[in-house]
N, C-alpha and C. Protein backbone atom coordinates (compact mmCIF):
# COMPACT_ATOMS: atom_id res chain seq x y z
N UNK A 1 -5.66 19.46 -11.47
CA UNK A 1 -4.66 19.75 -10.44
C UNK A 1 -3.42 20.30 -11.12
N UNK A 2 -2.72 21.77 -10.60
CA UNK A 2 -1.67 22.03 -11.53
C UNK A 2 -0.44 21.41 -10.66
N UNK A 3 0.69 21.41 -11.64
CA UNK A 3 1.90 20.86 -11.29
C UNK A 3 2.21 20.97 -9.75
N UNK A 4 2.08 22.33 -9.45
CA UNK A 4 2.39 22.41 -8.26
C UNK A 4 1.61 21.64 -7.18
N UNK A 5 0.35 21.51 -7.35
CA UNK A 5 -0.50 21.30 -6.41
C UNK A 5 0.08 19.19 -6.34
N UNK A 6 0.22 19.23 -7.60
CA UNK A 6 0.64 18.06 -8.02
C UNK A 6 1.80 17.17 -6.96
N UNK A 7 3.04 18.12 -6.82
CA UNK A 7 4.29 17.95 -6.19
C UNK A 7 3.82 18.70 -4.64
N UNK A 8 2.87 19.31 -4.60
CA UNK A 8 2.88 19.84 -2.89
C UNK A 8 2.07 18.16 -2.29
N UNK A 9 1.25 17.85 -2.77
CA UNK A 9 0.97 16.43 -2.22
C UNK A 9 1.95 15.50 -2.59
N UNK A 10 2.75 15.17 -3.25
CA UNK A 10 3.39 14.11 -3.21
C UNK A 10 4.49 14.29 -1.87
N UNK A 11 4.42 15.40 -1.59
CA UNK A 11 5.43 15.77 -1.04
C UNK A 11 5.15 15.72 0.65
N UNK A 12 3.58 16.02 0.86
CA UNK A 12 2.89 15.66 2.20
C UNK A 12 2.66 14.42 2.11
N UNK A 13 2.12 13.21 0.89
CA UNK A 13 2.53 12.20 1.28
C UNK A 13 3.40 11.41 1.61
N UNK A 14 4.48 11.60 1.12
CA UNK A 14 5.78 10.98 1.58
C UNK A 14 6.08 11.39 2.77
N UNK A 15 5.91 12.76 3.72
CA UNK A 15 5.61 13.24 4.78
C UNK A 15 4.92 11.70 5.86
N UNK A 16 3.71 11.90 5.39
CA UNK A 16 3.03 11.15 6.08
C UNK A 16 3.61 9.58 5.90
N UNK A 17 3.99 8.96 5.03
CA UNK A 17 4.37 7.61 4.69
C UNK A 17 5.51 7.76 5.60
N UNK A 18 5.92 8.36 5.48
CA UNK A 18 7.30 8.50 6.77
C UNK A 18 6.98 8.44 8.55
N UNK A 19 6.13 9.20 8.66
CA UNK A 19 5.55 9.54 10.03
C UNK A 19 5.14 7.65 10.35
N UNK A 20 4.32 7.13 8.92
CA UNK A 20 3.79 5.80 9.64
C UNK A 20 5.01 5.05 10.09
N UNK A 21 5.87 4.82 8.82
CA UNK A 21 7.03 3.83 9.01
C UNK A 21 8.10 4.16 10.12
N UNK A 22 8.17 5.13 10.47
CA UNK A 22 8.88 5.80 11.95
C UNK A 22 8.01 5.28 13.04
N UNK A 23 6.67 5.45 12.87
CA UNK A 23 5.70 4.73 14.28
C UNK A 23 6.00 3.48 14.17
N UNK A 24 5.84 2.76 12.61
CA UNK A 24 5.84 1.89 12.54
C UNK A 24 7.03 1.01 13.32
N UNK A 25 7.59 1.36 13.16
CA UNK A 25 9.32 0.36 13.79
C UNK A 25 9.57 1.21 15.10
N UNK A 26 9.17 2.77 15.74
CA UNK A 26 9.09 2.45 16.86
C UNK A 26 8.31 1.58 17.79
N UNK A 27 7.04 1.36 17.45
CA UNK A 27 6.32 0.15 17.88
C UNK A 27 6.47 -1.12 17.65
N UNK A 28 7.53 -1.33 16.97
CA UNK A 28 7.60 -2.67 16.58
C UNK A 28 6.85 -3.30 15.63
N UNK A 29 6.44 -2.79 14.97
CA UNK A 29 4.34 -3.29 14.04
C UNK A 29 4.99 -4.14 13.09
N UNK A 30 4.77 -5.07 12.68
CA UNK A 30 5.05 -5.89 11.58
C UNK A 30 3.75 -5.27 10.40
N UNK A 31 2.95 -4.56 10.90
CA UNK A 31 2.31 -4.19 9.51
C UNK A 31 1.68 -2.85 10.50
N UNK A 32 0.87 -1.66 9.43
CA UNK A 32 0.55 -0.78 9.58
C UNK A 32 0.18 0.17 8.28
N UNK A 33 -1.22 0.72 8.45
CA UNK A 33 -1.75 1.86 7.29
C UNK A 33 -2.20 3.17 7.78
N UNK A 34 -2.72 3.80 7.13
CA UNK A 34 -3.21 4.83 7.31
C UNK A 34 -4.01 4.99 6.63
N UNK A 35 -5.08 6.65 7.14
CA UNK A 35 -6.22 6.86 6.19
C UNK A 35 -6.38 8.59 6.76
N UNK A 36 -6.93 9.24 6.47
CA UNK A 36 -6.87 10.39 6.56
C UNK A 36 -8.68 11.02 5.95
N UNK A 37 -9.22 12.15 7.11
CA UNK A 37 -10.04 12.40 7.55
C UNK A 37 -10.32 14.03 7.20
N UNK A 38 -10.34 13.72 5.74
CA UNK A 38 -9.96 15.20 5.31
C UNK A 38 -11.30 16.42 5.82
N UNK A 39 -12.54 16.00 5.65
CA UNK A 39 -13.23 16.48 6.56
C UNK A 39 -13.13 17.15 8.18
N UNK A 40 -12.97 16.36 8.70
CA UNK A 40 -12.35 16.55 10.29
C UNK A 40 -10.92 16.84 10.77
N UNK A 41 -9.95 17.05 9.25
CA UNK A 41 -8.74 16.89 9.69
C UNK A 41 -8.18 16.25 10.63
N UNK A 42 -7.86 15.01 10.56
CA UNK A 42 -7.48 13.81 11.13
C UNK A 42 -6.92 12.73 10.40
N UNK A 43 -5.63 12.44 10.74
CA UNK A 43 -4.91 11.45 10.38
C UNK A 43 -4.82 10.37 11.19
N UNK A 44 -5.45 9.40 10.72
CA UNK A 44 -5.43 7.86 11.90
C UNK A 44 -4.15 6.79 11.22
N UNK A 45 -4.16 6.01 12.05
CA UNK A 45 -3.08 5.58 11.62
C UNK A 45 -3.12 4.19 12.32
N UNK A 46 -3.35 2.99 12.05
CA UNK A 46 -3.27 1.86 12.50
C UNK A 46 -1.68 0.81 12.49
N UNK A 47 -1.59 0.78 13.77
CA UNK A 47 -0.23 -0.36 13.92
C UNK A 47 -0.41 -1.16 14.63
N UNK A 48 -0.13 -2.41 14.46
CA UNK A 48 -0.13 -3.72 14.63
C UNK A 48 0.47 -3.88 15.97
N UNK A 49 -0.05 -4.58 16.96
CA UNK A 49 0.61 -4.59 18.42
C UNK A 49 0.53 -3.58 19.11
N UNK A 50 -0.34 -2.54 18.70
CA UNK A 50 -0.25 -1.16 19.38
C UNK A 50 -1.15 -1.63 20.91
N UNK A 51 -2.15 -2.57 20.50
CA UNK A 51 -3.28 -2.77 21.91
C UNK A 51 -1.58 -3.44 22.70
N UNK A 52 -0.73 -4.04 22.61
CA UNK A 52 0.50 -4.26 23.70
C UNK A 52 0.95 -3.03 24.22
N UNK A 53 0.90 -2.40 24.11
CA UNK A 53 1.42 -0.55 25.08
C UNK A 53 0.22 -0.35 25.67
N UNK A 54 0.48 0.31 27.05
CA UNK A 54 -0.31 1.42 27.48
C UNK A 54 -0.66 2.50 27.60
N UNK A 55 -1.52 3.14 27.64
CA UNK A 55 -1.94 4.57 27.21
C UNK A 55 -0.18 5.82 27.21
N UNK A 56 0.03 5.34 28.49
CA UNK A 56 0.92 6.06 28.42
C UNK A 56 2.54 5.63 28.67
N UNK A 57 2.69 4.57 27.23
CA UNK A 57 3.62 3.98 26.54
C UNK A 57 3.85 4.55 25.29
N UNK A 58 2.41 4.29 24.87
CA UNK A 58 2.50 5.46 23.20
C UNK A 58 2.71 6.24 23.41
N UNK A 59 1.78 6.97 24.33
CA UNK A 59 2.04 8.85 24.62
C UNK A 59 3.87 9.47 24.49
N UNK A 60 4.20 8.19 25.36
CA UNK A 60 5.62 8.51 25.63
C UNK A 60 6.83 8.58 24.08
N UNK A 61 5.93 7.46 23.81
CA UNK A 61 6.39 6.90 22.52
C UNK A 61 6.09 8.18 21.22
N UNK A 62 5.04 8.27 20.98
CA UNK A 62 4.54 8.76 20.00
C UNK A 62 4.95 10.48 19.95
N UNK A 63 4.48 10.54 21.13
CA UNK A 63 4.42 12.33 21.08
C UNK A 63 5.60 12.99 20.41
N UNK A 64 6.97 12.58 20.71
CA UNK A 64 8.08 13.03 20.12
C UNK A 64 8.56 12.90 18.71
N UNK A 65 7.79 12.08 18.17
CA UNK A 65 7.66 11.61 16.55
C UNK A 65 6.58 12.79 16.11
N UNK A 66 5.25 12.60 16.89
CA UNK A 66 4.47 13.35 16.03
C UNK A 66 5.15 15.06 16.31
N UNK A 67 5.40 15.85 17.27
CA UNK A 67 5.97 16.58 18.06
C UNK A 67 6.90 16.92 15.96
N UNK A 68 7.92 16.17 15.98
CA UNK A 68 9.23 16.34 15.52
C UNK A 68 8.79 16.94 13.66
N UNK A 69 7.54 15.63 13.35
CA UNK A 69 7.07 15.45 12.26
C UNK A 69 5.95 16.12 12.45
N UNK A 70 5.83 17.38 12.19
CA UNK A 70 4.77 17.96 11.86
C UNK A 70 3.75 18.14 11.10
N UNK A 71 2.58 17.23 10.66
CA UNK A 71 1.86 17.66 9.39
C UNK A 71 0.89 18.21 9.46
N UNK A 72 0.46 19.02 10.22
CA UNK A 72 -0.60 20.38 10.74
C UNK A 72 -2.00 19.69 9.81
N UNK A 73 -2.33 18.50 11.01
CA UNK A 73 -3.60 17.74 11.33
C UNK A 73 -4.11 18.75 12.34
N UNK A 74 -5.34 18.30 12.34
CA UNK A 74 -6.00 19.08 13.85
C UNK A 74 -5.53 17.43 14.73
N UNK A 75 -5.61 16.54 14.81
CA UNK A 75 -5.49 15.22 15.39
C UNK A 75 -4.81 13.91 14.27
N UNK A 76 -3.69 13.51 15.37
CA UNK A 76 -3.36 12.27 15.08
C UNK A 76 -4.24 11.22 15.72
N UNK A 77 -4.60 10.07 15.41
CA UNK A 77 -5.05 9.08 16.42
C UNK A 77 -3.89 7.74 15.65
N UNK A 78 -3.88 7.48 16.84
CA UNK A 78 -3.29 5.78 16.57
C UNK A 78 -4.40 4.60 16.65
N UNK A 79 -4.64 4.15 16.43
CA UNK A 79 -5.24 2.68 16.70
C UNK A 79 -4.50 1.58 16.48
N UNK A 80 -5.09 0.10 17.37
CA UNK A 80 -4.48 -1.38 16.72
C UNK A 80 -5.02 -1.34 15.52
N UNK A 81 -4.36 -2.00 14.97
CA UNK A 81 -4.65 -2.96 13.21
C UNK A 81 -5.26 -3.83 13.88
N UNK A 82 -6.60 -3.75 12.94
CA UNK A 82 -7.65 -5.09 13.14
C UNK A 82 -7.65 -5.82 11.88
């Protein structure tokens, strides 16, 4: 991996580590991870208390985070932390 390629991911991960901890404390989550679906392009993202909202609590919630924070996924998904 050269330097660059090196610092262009550190740089989408901290991206993404951000996106969680922003969901994260808008939802309130006392815990939360992620994993990423490099195949399918998809970033999932599990937070804690998320099954407490309704469909369209997150929506309301989420969309303007993911919306703001762009990391050109084909799909975000949220799930509860199991």
């Amino acid at each position: 991996m050269t330097e660059n390629s090196e610092s262009e991911f550190e740089e989408w991960q901290k991206d993404v580590e951000y996106l969680v901890k922003v969901l994260q404390e808008s939802f309130e989550s006392a815990d939360a991870r992620y994993s990423v679906d490099d195949q399918n392009d998809i970033l999932y993202i599990e937070l804690e208390g998320l099954d407490d909202y309704s469909e369209d609590e997150i929506v309301e919630i989420a969309e303007p985070l993911l919306e703001e924070i762009d990391l050109d996924f084909g799909d975000v998904i949220l799930l509860p932390l199991k």
